[in-house]
N, C-alpha and C. Protein backbone atom coordinates (compact mmCIF):
# COMPACT_ATOMS: atom_id res chain seq x y z
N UNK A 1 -49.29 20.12 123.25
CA UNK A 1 -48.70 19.37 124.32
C UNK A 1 -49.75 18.41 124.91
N UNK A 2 -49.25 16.91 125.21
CA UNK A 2 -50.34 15.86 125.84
C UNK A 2 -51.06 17.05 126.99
N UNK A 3 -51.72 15.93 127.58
CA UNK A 3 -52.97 16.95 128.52
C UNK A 3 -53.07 15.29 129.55
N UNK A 4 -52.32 14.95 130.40
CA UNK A 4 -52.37 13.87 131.24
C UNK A 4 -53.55 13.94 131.99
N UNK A 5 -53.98 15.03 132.42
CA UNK A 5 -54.96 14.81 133.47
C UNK A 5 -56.20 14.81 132.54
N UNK A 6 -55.98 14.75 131.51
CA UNK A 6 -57.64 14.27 130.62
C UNK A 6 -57.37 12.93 130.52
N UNK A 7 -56.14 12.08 129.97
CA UNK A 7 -55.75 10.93 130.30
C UNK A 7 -56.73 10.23 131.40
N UNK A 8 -56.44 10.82 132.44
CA UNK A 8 -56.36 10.24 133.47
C UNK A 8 -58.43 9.92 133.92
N UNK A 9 -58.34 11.51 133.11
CA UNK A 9 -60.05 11.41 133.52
C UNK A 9 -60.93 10.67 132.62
N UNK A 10 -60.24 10.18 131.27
CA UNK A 10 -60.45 9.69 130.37
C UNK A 10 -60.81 8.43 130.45
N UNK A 11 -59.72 7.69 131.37
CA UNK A 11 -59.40 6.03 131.79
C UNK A 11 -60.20 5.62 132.83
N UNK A 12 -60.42 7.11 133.49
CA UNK A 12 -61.37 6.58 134.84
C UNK A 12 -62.45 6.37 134.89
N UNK A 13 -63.10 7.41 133.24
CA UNK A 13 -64.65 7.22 132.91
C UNK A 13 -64.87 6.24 132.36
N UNK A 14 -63.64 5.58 132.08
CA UNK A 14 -63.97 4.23 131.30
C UNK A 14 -63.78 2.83 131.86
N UNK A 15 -63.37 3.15 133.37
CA UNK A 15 -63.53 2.11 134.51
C UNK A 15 -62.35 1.20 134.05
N UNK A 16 -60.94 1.86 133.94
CA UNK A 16 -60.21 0.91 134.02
C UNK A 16 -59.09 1.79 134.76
N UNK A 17 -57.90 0.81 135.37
CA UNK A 17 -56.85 1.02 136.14
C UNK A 17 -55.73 1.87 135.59
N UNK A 18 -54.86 1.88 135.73
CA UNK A 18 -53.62 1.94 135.50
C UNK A 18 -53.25 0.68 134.81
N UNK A 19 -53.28 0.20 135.34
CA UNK A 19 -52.32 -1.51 134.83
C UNK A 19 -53.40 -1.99 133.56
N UNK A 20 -54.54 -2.24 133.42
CA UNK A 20 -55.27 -2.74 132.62
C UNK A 20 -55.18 -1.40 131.47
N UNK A 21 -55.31 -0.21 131.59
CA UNK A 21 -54.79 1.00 130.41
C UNK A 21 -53.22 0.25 129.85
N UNK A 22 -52.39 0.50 130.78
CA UNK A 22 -51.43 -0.10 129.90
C UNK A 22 -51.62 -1.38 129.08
N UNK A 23 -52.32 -2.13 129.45
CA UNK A 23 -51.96 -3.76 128.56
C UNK A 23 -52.90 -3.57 127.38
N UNK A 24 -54.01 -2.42 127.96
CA UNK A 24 -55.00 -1.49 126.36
C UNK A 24 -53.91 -1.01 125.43
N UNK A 25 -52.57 -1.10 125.83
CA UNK A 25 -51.44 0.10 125.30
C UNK A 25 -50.57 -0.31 124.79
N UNK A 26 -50.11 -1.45 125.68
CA UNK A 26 -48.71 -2.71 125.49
C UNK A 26 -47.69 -1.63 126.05
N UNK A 27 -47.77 -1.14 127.16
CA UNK A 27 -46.73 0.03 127.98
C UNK A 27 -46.72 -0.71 129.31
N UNK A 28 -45.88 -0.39 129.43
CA UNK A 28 -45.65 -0.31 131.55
C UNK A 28 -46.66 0.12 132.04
N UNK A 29 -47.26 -0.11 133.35
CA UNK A 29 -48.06 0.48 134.36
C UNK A 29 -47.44 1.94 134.44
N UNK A 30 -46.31 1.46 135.23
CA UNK A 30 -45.60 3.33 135.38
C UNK A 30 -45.56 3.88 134.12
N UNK A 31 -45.30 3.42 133.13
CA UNK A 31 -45.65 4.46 132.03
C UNK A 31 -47.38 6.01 131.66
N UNK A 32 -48.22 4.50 132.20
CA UNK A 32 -49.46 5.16 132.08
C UNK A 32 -49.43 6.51 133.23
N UNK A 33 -48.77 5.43 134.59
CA UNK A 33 -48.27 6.99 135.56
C UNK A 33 -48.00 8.38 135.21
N UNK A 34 -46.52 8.25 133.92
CA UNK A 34 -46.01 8.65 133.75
C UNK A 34 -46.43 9.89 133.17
N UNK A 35 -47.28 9.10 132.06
CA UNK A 35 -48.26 10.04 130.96
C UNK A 35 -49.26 11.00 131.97
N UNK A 36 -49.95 10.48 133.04
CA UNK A 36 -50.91 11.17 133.65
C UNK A 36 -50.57 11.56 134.36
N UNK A 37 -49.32 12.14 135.40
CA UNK A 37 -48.63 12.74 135.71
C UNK A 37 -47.60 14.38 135.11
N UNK A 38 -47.46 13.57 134.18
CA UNK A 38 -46.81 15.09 132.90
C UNK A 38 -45.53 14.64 133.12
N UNK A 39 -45.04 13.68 133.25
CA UNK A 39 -43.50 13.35 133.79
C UNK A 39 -43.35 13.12 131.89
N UNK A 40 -43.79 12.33 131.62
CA UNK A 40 -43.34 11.97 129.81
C UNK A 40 -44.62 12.39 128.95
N UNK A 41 -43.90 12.72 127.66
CA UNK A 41 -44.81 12.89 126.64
C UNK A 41 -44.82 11.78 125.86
N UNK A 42 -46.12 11.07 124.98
CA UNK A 42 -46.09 9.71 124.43
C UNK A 42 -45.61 9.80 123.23
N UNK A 43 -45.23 9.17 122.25
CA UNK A 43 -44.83 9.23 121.19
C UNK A 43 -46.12 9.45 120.21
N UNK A 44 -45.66 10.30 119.07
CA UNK A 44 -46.96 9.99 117.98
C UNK A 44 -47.65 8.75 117.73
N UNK A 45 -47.19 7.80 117.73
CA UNK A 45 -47.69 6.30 117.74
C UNK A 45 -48.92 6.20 119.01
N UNK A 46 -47.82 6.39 120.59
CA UNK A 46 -48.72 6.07 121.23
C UNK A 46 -49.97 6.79 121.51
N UNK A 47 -49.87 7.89 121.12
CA UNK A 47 -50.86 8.91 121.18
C UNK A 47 -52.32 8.68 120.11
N UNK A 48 -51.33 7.77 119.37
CA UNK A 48 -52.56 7.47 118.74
C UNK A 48 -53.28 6.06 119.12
N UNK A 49 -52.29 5.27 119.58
CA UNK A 49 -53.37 4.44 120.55
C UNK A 49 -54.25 4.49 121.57
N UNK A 50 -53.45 5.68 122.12
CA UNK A 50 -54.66 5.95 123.41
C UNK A 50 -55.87 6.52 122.48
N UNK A 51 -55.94 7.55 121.92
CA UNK A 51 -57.11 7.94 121.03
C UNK A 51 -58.40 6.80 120.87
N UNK A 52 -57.13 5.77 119.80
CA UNK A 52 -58.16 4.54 119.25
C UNK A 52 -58.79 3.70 120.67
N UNK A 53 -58.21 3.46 121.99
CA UNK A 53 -58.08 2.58 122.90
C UNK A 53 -59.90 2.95 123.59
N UNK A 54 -59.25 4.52 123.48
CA UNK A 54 -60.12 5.74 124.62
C UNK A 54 -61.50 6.14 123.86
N UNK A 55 -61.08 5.73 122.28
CA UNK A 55 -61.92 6.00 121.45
C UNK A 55 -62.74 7.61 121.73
N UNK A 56 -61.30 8.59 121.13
CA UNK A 56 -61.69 9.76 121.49
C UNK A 56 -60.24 10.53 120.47
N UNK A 57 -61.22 11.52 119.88
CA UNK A 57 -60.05 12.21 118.88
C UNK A 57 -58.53 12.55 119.94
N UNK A 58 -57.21 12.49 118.90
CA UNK A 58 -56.46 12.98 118.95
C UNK A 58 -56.28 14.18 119.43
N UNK A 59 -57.09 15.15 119.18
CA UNK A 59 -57.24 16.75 120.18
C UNK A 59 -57.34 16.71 121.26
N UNK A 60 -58.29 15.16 121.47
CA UNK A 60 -59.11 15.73 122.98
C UNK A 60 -57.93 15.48 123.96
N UNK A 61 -56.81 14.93 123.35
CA UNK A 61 -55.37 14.52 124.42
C UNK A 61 -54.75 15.58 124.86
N UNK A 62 -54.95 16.56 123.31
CA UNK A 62 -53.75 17.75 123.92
C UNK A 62 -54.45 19.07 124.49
N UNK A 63 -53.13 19.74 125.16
CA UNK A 63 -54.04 20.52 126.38
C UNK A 63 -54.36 22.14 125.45
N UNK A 64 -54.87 22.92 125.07
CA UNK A 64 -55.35 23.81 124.53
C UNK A 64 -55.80 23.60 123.17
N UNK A 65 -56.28 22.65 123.29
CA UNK A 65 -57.82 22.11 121.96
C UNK A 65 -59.14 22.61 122.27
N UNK A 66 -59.42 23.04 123.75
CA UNK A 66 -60.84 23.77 123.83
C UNK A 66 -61.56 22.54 124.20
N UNK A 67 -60.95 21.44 124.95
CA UNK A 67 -61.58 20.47 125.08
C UNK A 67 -61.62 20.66 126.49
């Protein structure tokens, strides 16, 4: 299952917003909300953009990887 609040801590270590993550994404602002909230899960696609974006494995997204 995603892990939003690594999202979230993810985007922040990397000194960007909400709004500027999404256009890293091509998503809505509220989407990125959305994701770091736990309201939606991203699609396999997008999950793999945040990875490439965040430049950080695919595990480190989901929540019981030991990350």
């Amino acid at each position: 299952m995603f892990n939003g609040a690594k999202l979230r801590e993810l985007r922040e270590s990397a000194n960007l917003t909400t709004y500027q993550m999404a256009e890293k994404l091509g998503v809505s602002q509220a989407m990125v909300v959305y994701l770091e909230r736990g309201d939606k899960q991203p699609s396999v696609e997008l999950l793999s953009r945040i990875s490439e974006r965040l430049d950080v494995e695919v595990a480190d997204l989901l929540k019981g990887s030991g990350v």
